[in-house]
PDB file of N, CA and C in Angstrom:
ATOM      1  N   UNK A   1       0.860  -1.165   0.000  1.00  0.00           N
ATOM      2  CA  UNK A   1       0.000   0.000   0.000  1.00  0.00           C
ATOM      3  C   UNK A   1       0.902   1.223   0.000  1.00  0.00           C
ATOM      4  N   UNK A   2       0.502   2.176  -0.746  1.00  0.00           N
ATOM      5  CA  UNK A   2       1.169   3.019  -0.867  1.00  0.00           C
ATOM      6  C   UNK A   2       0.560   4.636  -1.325  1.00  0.00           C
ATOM      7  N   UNK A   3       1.087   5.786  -0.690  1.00  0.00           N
ATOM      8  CA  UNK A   3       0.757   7.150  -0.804  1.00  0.00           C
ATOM      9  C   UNK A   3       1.619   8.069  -1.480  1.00  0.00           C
ATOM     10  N   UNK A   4       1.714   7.581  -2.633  1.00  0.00           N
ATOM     11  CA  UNK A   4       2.700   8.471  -3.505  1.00  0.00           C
ATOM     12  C   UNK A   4       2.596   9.887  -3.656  1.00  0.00           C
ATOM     13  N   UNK A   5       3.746  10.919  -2.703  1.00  0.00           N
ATOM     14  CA  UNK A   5       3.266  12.286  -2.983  1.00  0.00           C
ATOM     15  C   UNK A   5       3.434  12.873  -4.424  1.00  0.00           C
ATOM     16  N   UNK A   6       3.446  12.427  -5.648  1.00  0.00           N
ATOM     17  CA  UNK A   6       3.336  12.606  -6.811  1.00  0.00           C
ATOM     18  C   UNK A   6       3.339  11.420  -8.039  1.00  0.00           C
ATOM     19  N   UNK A   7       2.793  10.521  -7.248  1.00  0.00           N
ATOM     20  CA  UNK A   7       1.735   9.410  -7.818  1.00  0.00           C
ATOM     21  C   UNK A   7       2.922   8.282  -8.098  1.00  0.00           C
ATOM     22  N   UNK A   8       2.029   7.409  -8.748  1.00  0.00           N
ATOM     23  CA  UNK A   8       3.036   6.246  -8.957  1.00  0.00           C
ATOM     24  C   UNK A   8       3.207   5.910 -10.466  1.00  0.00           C
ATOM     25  N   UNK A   9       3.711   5.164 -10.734  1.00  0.00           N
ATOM     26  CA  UNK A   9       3.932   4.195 -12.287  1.00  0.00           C
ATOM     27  C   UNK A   9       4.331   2.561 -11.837  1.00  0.00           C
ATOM     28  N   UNK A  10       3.663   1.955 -12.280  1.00  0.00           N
ATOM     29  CA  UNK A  10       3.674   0.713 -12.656  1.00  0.00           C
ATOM     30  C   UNK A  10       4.174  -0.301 -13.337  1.00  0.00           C
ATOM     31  N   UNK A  11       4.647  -0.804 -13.753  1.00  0.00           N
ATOM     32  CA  UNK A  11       5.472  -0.944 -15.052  1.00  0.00           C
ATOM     33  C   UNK A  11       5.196  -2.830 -15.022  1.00  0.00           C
ATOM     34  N   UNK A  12       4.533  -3.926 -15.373  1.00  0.00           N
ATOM     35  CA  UNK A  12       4.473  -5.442 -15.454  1.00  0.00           C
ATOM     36  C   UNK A  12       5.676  -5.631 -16.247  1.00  0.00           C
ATOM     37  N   UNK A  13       6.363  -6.517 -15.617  1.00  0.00           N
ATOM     38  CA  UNK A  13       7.245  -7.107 -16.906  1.00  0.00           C
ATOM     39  C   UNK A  13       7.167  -8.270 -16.691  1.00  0.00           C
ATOM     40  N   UNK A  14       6.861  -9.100 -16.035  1.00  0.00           N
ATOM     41  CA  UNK A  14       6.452 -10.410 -16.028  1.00  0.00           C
ATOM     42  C   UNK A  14       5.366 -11.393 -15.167  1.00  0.00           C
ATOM     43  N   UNK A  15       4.878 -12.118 -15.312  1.00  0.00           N
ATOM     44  CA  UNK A  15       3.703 -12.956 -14.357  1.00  0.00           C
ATOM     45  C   UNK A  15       2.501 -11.907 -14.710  1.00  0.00           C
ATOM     46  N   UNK A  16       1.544 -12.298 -13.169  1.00  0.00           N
ATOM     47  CA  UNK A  16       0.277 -12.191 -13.459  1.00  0.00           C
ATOM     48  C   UNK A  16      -0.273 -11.288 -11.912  1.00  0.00           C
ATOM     49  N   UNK A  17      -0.575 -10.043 -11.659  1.00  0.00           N
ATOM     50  CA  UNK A  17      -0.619  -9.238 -10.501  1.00  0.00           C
ATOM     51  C   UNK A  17      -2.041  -8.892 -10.417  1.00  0.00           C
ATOM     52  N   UNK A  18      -2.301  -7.987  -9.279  1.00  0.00           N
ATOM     53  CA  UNK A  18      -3.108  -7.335  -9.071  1.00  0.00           C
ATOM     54  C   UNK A  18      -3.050  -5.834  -8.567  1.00  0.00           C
ATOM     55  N   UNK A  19      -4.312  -5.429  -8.597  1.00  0.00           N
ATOM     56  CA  UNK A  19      -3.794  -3.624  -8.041  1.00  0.00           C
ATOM     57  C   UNK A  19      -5.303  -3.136  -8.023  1.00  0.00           C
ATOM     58  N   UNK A  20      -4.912  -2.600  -6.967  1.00  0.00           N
ATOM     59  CA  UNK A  20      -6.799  -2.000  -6.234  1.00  0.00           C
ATOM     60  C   UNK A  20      -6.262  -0.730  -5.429  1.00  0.00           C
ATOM     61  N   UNK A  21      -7.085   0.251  -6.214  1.00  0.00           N
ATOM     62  CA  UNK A  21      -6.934   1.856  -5.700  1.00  0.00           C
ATOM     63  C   UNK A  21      -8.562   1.653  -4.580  1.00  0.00           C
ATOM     64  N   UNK A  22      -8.112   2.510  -3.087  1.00  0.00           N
ATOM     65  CA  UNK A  22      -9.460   2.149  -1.833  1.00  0.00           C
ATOM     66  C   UNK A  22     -10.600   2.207  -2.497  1.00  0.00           C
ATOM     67  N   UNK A  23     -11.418   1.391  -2.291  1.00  0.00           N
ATOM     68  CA  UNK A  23     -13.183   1.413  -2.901  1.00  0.00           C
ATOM     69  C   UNK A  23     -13.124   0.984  -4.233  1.00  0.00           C
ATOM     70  N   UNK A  24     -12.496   0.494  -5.003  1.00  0.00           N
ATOM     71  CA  UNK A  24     -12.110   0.093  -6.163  1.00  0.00           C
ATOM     72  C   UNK A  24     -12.285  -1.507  -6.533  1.00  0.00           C
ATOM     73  N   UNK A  25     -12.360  -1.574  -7.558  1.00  0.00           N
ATOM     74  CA  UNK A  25     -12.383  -3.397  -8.099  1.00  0.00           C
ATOM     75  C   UNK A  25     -10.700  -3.155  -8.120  1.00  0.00           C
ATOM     76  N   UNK A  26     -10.234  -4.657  -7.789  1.00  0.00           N
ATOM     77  CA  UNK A  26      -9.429  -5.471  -8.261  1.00  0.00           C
ATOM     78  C   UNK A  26      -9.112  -5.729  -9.440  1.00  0.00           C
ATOM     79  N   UNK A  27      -7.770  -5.397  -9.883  1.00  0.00           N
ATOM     80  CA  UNK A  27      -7.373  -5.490 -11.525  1.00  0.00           C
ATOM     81  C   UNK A  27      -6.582  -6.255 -11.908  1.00  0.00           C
ATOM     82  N   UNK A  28      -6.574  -7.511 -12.889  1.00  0.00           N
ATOM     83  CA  UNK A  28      -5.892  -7.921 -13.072  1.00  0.00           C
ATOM     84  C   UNK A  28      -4.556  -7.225 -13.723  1.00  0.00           C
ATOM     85  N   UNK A  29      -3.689  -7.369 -13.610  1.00  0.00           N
ATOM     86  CA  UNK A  29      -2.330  -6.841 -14.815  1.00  0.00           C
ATOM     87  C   UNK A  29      -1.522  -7.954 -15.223  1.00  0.00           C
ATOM     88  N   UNK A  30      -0.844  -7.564 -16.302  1.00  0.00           N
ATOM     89  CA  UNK A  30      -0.170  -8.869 -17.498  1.00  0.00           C
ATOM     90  C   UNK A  30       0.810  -7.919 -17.394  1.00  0.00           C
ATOM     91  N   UNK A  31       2.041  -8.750 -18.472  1.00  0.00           N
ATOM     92  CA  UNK A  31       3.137  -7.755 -18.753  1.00  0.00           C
ATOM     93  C   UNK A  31       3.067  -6.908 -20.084  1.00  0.00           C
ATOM     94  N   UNK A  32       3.298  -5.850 -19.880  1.00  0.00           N
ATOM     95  CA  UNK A  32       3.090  -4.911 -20.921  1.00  0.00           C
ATOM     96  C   UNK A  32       2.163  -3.735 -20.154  1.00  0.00           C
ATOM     97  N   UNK A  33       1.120  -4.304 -18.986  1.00  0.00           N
ATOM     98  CA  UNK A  33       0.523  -2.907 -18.882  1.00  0.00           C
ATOM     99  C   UNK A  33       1.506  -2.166 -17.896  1.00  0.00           C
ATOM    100  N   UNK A  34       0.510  -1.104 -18.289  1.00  0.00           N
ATOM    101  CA  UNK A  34       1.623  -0.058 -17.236  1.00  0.00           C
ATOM    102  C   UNK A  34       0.269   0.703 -16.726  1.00  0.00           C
ATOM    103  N   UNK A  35       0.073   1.137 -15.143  1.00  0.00           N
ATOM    104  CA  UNK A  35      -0.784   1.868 -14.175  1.00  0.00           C
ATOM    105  C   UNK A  35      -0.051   2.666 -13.726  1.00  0.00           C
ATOM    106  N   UNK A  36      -0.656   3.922 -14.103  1.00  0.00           N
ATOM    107  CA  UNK A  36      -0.374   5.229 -12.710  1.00  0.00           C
ATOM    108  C   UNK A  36      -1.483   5.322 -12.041  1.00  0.00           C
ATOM    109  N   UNK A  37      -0.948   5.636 -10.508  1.00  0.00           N
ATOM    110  CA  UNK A  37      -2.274   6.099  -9.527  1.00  0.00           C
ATOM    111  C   UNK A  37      -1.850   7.396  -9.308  1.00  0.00           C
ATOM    112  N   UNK A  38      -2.504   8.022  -9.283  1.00  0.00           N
ATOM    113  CA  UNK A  38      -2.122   9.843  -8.764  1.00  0.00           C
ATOM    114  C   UNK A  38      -1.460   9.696  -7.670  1.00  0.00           C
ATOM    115  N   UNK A  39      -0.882  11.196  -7.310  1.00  0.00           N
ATOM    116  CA  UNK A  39      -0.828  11.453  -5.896  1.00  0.00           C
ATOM    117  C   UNK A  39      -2.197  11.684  -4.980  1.00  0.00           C
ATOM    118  N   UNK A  40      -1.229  10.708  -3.720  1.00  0.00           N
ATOM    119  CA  UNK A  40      -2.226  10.577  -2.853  1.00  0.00           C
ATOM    120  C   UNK A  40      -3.257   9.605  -2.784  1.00  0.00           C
ATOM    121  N   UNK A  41      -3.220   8.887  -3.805  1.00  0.00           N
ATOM    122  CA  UNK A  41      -4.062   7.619  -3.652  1.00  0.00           C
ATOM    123  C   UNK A  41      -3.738   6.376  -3.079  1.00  0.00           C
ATOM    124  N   UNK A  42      -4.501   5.986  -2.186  1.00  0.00           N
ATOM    125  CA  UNK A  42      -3.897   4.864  -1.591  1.00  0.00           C
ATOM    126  C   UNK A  42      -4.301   3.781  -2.524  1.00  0.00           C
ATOM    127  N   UNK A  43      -3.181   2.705  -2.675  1.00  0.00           N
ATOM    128  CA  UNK A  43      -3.245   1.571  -3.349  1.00  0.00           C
ATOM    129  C   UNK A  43      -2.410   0.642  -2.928  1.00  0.00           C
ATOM    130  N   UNK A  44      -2.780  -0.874  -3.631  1.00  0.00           N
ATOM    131  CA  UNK A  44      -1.716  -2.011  -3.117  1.00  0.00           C
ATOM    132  C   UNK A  44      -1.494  -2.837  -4.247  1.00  0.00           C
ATOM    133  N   UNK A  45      -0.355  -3.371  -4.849  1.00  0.00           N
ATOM    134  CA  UNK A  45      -0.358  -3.984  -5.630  1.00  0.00           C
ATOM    135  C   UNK A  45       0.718  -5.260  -5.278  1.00  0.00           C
ATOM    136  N   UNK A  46       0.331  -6.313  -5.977  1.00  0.00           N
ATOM    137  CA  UNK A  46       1.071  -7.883  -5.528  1.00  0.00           C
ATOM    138  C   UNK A  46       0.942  -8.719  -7.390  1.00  0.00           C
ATOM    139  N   UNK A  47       1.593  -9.835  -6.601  1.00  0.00           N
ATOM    140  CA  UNK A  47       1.111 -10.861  -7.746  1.00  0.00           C
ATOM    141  C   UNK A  47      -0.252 -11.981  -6.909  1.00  0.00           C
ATOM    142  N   UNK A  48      -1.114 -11.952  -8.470  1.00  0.00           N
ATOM    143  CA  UNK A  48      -2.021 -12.879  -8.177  1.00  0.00           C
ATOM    144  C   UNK A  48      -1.384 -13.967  -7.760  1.00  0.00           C
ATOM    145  N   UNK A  49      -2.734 -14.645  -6.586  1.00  0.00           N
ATOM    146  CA  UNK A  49      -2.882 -16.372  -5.831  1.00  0.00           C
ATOM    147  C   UNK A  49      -2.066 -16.970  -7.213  1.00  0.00           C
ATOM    148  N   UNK A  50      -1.572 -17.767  -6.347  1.00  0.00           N
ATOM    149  CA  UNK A  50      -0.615 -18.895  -7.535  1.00  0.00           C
ATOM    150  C   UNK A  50       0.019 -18.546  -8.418  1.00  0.00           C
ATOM    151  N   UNK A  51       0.534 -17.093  -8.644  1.00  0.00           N
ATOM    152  CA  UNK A  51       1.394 -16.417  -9.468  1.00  0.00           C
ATOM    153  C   UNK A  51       2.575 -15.551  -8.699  1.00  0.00           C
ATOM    154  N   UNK A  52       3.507 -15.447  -9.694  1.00  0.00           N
ATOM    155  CA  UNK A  52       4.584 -14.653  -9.447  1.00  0.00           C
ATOM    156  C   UNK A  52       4.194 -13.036 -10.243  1.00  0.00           C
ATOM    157  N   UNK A  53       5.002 -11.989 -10.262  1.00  0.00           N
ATOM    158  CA  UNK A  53       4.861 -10.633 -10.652  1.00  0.00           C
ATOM    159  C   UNK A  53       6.126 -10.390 -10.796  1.00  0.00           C
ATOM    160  N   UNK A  54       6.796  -9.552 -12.127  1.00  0.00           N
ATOM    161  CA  UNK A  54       7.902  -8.924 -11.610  1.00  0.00           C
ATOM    162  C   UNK A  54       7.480  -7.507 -12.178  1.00  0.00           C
ATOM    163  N   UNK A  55       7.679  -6.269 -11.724  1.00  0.00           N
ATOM    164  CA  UNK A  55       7.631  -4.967 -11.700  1.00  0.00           C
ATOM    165  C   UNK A  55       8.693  -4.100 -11.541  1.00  0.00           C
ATOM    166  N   UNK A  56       8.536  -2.725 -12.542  1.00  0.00           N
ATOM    167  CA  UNK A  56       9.269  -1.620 -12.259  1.00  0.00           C
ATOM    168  C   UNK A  56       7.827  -0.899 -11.234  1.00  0.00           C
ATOM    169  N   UNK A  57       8.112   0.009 -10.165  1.00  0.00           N
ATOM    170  CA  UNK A  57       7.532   0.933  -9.810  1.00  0.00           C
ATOM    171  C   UNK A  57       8.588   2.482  -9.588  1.00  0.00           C
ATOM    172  N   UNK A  58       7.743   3.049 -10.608  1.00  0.00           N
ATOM    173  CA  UNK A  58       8.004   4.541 -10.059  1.00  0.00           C
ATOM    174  C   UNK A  58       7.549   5.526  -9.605  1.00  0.00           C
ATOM    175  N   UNK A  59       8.518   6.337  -9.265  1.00  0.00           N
ATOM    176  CA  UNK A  59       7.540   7.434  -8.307  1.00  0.00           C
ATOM    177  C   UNK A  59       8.509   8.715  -8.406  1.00  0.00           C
ATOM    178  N   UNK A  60       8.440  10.085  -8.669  1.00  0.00           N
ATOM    179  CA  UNK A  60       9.228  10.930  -8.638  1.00  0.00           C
ATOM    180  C   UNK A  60       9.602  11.495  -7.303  1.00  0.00           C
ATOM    181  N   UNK A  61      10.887  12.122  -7.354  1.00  0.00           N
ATOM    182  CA  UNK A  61      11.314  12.673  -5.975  1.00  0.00           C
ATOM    183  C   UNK A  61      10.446  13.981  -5.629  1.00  0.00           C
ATOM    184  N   UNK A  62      10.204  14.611  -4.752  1.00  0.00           N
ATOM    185  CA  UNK A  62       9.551  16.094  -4.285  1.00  0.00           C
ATOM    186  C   UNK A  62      10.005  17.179  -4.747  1.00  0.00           C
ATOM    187  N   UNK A  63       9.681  17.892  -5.202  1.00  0.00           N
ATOM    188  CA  UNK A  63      10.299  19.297  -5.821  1.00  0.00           C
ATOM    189  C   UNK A  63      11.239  20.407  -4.534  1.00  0.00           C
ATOM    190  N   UNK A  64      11.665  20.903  -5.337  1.00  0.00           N
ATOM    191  CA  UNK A  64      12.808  21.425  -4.304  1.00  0.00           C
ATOM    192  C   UNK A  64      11.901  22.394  -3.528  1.00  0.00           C
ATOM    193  N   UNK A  65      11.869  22.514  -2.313  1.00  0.00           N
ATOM    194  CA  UNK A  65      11.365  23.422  -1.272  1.00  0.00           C
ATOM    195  C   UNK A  65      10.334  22.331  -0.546  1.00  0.00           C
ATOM    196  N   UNK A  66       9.824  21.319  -0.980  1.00  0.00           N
ATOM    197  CA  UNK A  66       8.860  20.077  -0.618  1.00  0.00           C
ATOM    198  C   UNK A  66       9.245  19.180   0.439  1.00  0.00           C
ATOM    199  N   UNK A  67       8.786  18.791   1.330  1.00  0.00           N
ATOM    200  CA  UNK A  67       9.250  17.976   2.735  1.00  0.00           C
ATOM    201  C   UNK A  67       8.110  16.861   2.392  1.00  0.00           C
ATOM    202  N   UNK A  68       8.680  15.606   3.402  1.00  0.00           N
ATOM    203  CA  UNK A  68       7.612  14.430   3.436  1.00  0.00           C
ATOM    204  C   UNK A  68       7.983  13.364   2.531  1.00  0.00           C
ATOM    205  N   UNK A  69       7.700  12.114   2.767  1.00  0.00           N
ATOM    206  CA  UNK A  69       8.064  10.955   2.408  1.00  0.00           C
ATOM    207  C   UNK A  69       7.885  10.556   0.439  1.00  0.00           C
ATOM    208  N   UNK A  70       8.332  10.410  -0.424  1.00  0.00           N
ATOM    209  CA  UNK A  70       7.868  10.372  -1.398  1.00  0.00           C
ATOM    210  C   UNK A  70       6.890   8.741  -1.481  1.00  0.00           C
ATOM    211  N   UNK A  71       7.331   7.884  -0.784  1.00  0.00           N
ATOM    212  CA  UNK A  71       5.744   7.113  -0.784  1.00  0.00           C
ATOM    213  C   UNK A  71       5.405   6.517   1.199  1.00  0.00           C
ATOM    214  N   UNK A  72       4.220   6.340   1.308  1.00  0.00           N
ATOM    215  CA  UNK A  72       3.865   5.789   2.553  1.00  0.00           C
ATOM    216  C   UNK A  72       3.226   4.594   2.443  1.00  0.00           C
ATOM    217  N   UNK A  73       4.333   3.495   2.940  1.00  0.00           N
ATOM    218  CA  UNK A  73       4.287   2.009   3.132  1.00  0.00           C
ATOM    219  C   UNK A  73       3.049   1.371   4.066  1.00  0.00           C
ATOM    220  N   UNK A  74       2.034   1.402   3.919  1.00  0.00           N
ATOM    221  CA  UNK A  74       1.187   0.271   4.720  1.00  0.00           C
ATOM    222  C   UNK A  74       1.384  -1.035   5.171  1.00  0.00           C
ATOM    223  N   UNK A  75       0.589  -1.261   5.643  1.00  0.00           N
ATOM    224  CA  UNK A  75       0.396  -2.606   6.470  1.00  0.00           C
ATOM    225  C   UNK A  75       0.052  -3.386   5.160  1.00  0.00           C
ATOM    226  N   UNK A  76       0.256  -4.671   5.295  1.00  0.00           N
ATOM    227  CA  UNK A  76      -0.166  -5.908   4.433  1.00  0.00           C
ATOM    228  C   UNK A  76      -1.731  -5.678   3.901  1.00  0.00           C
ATOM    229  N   UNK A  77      -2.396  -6.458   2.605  1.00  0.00           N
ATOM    230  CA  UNK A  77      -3.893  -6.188   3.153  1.00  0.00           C
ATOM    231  C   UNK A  77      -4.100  -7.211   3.503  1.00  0.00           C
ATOM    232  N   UNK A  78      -5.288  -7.483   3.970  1.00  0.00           N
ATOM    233  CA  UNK A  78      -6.188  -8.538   3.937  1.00  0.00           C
ATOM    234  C   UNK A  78      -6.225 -10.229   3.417  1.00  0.00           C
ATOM    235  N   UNK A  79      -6.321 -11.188   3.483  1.00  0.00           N
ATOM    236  CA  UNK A  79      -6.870 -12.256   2.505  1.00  0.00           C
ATOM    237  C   UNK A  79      -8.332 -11.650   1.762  1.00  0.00           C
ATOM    238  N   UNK A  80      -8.858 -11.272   2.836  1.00  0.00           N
ATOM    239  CA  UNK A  80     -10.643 -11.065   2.383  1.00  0.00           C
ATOM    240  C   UNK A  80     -10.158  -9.555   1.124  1.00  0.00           C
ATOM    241  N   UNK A  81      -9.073  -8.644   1.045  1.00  0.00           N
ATOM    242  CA  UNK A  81      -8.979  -7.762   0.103  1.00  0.00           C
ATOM    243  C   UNK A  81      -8.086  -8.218  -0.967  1.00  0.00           C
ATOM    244  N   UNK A  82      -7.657  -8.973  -0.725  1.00  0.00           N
ATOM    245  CA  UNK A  82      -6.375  -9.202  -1.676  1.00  0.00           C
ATOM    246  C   UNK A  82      -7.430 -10.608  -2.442  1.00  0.00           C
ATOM    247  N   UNK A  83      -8.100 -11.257  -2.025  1.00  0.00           N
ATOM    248  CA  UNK A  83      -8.988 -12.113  -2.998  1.00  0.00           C
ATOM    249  C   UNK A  83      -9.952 -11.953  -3.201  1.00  0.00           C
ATOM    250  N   UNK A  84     -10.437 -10.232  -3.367  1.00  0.00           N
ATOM    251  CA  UNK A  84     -12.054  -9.697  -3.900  1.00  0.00           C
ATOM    252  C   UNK A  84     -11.681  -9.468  -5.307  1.00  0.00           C
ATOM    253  N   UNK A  85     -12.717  -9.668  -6.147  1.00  0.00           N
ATOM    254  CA  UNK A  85     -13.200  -9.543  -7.241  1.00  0.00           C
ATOM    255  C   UNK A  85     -14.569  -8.866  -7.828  1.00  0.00           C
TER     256      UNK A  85
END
């Protein structure tokens, strides 16, 4: 889970994942897609049950005069969130 203060990028390059922005469906991803979440959106992304994932994630640094973490790490989710559909 994560709070990107100027959002994220995604990048699949291999296996089979998931990614759910709060109140959101569950998405599958393949390799080739690529997801940005804005800043400030909380999200979590993994590899799907019985799959592996490999990923680039990016995120830009804060602009000069800007304080605060460029992303905020959560807690694990759920079984009951991480296997909704």
């Amino acid at each position: 889970m994560a709070l990107p203060a100027n959002g994220q990028t995604l990048h699949v390059t291999e296996g089979l994942g998931l990614v759910q922005s709060r109140g959101g469906e569950v998405i599958e991803i393949r390799p080739g897609d690529t997801i940005y979440t804005p800043p400030g959106e909380w999200h979590w992304h993994g590899a799907a049950p019985g799959h592996f994932m490999s990923h680039l994630a990016m995120w830009e640094a804060l602009g000069e005069g800007q304080e605060g973490p460029e992303a905020t790490w959560g807690e694990h989710v759920t079984d009951k969130e991480y296997r909704a559909k």
